[in-house]
N, C-alpha and C. Protein backbone atom coordinates (compact mmCIF):
# COMPACT_ATOMS: atom_id res chain seq x y z
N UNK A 1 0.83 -1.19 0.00
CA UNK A 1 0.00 0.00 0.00
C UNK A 1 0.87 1.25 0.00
N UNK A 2 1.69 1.11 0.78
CA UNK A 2 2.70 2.53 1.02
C UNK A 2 3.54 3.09 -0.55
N UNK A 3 3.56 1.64 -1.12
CA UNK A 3 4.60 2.22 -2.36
C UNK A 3 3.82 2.60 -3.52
N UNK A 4 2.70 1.83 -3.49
CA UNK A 4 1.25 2.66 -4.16
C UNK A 4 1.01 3.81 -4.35
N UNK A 5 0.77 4.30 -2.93
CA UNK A 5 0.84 5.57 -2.66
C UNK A 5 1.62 6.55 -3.29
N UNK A 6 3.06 5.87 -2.78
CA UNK A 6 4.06 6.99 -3.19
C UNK A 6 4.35 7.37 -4.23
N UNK A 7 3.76 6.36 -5.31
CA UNK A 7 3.98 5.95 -6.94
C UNK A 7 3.16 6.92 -7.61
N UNK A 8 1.96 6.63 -6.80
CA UNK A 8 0.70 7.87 -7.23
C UNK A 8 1.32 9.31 -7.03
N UNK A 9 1.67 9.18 -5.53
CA UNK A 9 1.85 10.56 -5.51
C UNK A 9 2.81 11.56 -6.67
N UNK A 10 3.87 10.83 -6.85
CA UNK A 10 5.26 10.88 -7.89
C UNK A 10 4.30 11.25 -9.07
N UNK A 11 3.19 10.93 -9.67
CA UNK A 11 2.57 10.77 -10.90
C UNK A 11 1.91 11.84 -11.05
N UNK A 12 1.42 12.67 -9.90
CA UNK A 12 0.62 13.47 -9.77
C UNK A 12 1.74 14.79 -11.12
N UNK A 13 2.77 14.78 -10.89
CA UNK A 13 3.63 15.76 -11.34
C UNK A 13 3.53 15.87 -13.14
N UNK A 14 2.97 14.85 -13.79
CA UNK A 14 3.18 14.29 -15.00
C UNK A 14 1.71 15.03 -15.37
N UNK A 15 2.35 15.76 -17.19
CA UNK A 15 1.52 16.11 -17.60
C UNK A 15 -0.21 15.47 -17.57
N UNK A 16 -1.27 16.17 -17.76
CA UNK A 16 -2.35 15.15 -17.73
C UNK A 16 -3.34 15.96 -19.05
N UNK A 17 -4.27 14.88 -19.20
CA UNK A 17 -4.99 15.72 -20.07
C UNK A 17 -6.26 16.84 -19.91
N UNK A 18 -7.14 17.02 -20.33
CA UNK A 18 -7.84 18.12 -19.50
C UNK A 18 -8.98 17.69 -18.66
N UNK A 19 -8.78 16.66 -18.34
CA UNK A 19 -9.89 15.29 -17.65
C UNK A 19 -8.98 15.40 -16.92
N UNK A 20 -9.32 15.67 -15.18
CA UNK A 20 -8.47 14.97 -13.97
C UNK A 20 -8.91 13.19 -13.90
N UNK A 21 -7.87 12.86 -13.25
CA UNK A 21 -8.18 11.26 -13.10
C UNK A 21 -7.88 11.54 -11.62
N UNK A 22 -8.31 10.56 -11.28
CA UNK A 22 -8.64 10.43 -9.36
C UNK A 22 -8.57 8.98 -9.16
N UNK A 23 -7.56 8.32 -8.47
CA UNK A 23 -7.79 7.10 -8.66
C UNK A 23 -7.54 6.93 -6.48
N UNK A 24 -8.57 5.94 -6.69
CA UNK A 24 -8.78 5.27 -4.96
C UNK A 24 -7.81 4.64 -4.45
N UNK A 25 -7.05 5.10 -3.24
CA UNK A 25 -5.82 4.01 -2.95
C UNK A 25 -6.03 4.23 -1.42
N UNK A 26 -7.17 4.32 -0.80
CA UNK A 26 -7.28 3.54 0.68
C UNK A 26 -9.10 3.77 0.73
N UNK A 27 -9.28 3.21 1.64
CA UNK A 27 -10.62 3.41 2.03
C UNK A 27 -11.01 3.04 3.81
N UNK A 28 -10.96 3.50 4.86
CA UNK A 28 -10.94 3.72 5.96
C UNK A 28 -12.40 4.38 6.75
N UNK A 29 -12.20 3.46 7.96
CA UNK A 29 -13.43 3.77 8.83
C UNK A 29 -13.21 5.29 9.33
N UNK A 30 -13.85 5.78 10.06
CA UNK A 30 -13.97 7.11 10.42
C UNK A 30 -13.62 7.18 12.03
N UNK A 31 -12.67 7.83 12.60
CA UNK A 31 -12.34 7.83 13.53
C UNK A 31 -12.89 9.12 14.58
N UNK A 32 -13.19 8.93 15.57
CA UNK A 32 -14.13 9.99 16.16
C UNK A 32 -15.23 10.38 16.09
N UNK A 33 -16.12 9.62 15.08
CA UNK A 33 -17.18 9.68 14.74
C UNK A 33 -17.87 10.42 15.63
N UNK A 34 -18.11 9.19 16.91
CA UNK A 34 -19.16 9.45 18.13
C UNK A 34 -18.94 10.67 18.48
N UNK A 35 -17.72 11.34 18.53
CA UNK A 35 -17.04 12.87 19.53
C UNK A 35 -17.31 13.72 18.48
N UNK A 36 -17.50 14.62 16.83
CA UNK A 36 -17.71 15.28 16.71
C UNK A 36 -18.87 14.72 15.94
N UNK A 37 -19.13 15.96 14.61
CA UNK A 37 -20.54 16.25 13.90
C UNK A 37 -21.34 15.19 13.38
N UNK A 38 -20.88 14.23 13.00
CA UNK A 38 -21.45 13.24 12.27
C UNK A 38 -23.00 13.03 12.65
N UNK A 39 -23.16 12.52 13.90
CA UNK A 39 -24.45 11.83 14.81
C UNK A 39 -25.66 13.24 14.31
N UNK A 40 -25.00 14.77 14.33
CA UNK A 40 -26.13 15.30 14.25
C UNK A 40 -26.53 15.39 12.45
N UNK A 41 -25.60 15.60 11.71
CA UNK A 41 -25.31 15.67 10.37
C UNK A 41 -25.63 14.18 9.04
N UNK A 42 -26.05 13.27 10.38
CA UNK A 42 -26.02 11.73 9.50
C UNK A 42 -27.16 12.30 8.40
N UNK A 43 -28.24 12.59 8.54
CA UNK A 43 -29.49 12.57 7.62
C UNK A 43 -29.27 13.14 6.53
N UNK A 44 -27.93 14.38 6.86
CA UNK A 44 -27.88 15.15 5.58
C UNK A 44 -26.84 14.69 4.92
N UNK A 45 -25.74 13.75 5.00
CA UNK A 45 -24.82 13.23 4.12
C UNK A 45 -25.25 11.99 3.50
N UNK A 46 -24.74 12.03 2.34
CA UNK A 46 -24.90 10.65 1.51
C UNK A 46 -23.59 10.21 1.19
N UNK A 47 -23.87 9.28 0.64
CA UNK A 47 -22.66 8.62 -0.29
C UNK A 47 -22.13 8.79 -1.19
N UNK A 48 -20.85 9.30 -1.66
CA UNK A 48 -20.12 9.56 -2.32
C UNK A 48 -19.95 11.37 -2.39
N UNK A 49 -20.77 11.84 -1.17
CA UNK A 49 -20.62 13.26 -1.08
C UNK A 49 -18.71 13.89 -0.73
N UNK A 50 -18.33 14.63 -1.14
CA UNK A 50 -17.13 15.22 -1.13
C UNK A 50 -16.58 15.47 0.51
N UNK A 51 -15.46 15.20 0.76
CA UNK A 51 -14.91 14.68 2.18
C UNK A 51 -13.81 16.14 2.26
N UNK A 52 -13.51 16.70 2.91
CA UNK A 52 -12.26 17.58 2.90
C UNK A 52 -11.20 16.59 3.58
N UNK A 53 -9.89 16.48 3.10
CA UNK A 53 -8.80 15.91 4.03
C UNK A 53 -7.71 17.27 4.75
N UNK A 54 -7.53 17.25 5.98
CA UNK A 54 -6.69 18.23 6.57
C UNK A 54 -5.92 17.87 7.13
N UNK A 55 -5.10 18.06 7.07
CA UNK A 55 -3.47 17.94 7.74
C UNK A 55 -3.17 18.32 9.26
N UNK A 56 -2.92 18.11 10.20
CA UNK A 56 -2.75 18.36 11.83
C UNK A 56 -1.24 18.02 11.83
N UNK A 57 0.10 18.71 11.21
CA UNK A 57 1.22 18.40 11.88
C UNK A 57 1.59 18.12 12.99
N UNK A 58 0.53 19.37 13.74
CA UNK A 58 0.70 19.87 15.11
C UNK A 58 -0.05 19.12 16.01
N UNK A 59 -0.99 18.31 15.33
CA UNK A 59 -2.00 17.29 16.39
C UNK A 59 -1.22 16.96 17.51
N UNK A 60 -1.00 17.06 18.82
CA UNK A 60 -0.48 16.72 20.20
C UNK A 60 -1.02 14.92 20.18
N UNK A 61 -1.88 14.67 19.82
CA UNK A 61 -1.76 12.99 19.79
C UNK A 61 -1.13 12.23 18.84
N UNK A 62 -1.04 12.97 17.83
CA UNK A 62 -0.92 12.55 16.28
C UNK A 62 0.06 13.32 15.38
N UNK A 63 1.12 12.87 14.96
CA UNK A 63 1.63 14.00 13.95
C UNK A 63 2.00 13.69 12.40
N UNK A 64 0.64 12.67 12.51
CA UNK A 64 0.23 12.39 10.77
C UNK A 64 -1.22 12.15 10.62
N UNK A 65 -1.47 13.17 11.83
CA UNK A 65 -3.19 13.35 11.81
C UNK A 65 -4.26 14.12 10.72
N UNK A 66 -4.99 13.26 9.84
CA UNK A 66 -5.64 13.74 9.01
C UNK A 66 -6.78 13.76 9.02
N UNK A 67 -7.42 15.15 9.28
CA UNK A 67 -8.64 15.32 9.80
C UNK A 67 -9.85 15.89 8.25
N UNK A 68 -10.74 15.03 9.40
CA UNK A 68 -11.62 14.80 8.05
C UNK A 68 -13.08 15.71 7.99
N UNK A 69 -13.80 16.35 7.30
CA UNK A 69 -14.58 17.02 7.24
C UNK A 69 -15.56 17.37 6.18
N UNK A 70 -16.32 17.30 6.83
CA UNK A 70 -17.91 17.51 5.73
C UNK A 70 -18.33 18.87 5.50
N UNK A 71 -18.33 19.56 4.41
CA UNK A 71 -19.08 20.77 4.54
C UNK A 71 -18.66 21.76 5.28
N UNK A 72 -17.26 21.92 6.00
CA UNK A 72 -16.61 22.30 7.12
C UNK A 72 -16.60 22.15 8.31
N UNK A 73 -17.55 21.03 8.19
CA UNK A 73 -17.73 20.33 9.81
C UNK A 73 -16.78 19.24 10.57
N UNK A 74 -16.11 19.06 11.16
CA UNK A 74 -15.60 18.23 11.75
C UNK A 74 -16.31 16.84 11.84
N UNK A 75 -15.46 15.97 11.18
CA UNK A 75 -16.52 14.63 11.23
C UNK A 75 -15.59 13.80 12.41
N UNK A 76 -14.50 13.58 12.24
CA UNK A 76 -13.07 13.01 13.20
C UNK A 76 -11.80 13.01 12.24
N UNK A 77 -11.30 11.87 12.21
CA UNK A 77 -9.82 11.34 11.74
C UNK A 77 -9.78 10.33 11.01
N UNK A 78 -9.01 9.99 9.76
CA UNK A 78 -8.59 8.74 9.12
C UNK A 78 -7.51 8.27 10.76
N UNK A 79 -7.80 6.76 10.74
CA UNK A 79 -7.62 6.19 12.34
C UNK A 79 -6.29 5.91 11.92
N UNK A 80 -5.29 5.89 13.04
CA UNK A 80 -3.82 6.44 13.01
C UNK A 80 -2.96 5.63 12.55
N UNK A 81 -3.69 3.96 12.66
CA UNK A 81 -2.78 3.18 12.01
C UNK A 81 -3.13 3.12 10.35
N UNK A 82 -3.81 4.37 9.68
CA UNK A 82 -3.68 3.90 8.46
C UNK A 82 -3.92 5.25 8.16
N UNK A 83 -3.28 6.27 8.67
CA UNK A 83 -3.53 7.64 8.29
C UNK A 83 -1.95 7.86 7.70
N UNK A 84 -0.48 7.61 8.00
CA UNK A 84 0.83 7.17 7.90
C UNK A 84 0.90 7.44 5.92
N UNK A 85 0.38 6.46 5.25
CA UNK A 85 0.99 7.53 3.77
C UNK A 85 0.39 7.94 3.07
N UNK A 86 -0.84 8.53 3.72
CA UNK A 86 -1.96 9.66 3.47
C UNK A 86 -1.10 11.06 3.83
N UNK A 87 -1.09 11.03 5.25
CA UNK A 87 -0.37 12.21 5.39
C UNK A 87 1.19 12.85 4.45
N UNK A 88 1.91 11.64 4.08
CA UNK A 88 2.89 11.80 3.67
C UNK A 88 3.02 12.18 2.08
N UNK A 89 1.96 11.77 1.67
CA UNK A 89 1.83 12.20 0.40
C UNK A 89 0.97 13.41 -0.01
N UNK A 90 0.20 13.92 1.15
CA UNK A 90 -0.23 15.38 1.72
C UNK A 90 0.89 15.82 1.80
N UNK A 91 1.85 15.28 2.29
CA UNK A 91 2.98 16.71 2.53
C UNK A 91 3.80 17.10 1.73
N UNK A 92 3.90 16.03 0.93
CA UNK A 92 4.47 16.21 -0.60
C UNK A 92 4.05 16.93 -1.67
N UNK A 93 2.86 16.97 -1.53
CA UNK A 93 1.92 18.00 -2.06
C UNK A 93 1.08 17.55 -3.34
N UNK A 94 1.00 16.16 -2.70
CA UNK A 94 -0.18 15.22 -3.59
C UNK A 94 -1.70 16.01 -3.55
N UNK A 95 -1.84 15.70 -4.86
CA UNK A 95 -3.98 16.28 -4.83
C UNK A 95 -4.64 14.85 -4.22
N UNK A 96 -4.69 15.21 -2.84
CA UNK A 96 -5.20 14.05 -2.07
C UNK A 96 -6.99 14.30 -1.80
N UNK A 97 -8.06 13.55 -2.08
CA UNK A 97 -8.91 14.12 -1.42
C UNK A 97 -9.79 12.99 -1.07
N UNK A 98 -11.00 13.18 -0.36
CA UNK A 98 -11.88 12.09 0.50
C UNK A 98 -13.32 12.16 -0.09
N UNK A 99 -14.03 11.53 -0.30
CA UNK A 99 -15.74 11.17 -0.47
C UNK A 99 -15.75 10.07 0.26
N UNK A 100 -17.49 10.53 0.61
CA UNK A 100 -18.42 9.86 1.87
C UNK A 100 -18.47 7.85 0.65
N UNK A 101 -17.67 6.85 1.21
CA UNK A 101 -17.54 5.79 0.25
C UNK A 101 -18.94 5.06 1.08
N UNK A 102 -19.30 4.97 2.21
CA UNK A 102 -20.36 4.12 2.69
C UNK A 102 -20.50 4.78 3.86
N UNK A 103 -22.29 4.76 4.12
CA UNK A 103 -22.89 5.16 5.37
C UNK A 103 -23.39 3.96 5.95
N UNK A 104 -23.43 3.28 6.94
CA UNK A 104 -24.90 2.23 7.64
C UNK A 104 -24.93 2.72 8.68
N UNK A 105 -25.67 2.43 8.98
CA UNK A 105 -26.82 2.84 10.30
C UNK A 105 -26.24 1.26 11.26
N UNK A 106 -25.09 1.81 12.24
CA UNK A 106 -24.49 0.32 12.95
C UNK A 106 -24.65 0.96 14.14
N UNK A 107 -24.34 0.34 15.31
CA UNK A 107 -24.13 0.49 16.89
C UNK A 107 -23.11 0.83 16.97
N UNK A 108 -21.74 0.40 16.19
CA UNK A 108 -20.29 0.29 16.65
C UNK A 108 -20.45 1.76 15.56
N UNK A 109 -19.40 3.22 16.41
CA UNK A 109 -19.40 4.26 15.33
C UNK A 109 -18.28 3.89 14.33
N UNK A 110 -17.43 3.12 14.64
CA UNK A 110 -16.43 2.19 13.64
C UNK A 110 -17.06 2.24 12.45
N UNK A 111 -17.74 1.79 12.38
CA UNK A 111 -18.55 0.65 11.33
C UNK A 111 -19.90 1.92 10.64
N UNK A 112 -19.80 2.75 10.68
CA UNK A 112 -21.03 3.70 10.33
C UNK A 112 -20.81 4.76 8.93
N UNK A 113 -19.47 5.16 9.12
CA UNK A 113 -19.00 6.16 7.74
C UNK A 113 -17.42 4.94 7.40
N UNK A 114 -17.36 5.12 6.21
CA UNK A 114 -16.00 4.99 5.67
C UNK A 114 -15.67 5.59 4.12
N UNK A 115 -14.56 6.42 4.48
CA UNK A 115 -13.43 7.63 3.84
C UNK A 115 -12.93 6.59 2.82
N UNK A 116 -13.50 7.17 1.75
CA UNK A 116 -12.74 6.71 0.46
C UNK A 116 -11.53 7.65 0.19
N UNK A 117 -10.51 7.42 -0.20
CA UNK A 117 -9.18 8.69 0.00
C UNK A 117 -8.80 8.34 -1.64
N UNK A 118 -8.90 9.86 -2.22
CA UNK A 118 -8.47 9.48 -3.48
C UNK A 118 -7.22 10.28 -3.67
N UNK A 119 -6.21 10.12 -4.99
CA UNK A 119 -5.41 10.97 -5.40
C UNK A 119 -5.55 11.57 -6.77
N UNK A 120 -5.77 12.58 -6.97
CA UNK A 120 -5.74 13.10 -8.75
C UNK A 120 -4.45 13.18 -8.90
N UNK A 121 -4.63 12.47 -10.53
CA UNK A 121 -3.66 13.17 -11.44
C UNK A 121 -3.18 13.71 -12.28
């Protein structure tokens, strides 16, 4: 997965045609769900709606924390063991970005949103 990434990211630099391409190279549960916006915001997001990805160098828990957001709302975090070459190819200055990939209606907030993470190129 990591060299995927990095391959993509490297590619991003290469001429393209006037069609962006966006291709999927993780897809991840939503971390924090329960603690910020999501619970009040569920009714109004769908699937495949546009995700913001943000960068937290400075996160005090995290310092490849990529925070995730709807509409400018705080939804939580891509979860830390698989946030690692997301961030890194954010810092490289990959066109990294997120859509809503699946909603269900679960008990566990694990299991309720998951972050499709794409890269254009």
């Amino acid at each position: 997965m990591r060299s995927r990434l990095a391959a993509i990211a490297l590619l991003f630099c290469l001429p393209t045609s006037a069609q962006q391409v966006r291709i999927l190279v993780q897809s991840s549960p939503l971390a924090g769900f329960q603690y910020y916006g999501g619970k009040i915001l569920w009714d109004e997001m769908r699937e495949g709606d546009r995700l913001a990805l943000i960068r937290e160098p400075d996160n005090p828990h995290d310092v490849k924390a990529v925070r995730v957001e709807w509409r400018g709302t705080k939804l939580g975090y891509l979860p830390r063991a698989e946030n690692r070459d997301v961030a890194e190819a954010m810092d490289q200055g990959a066109p990294v970005s997120g859509r809503i990939g699946r909603l269900v209606t679960h008990p566990n907030p694990w299991k309720r949103l998951r972050v499709d993470v794409l890269v254009g190129l």
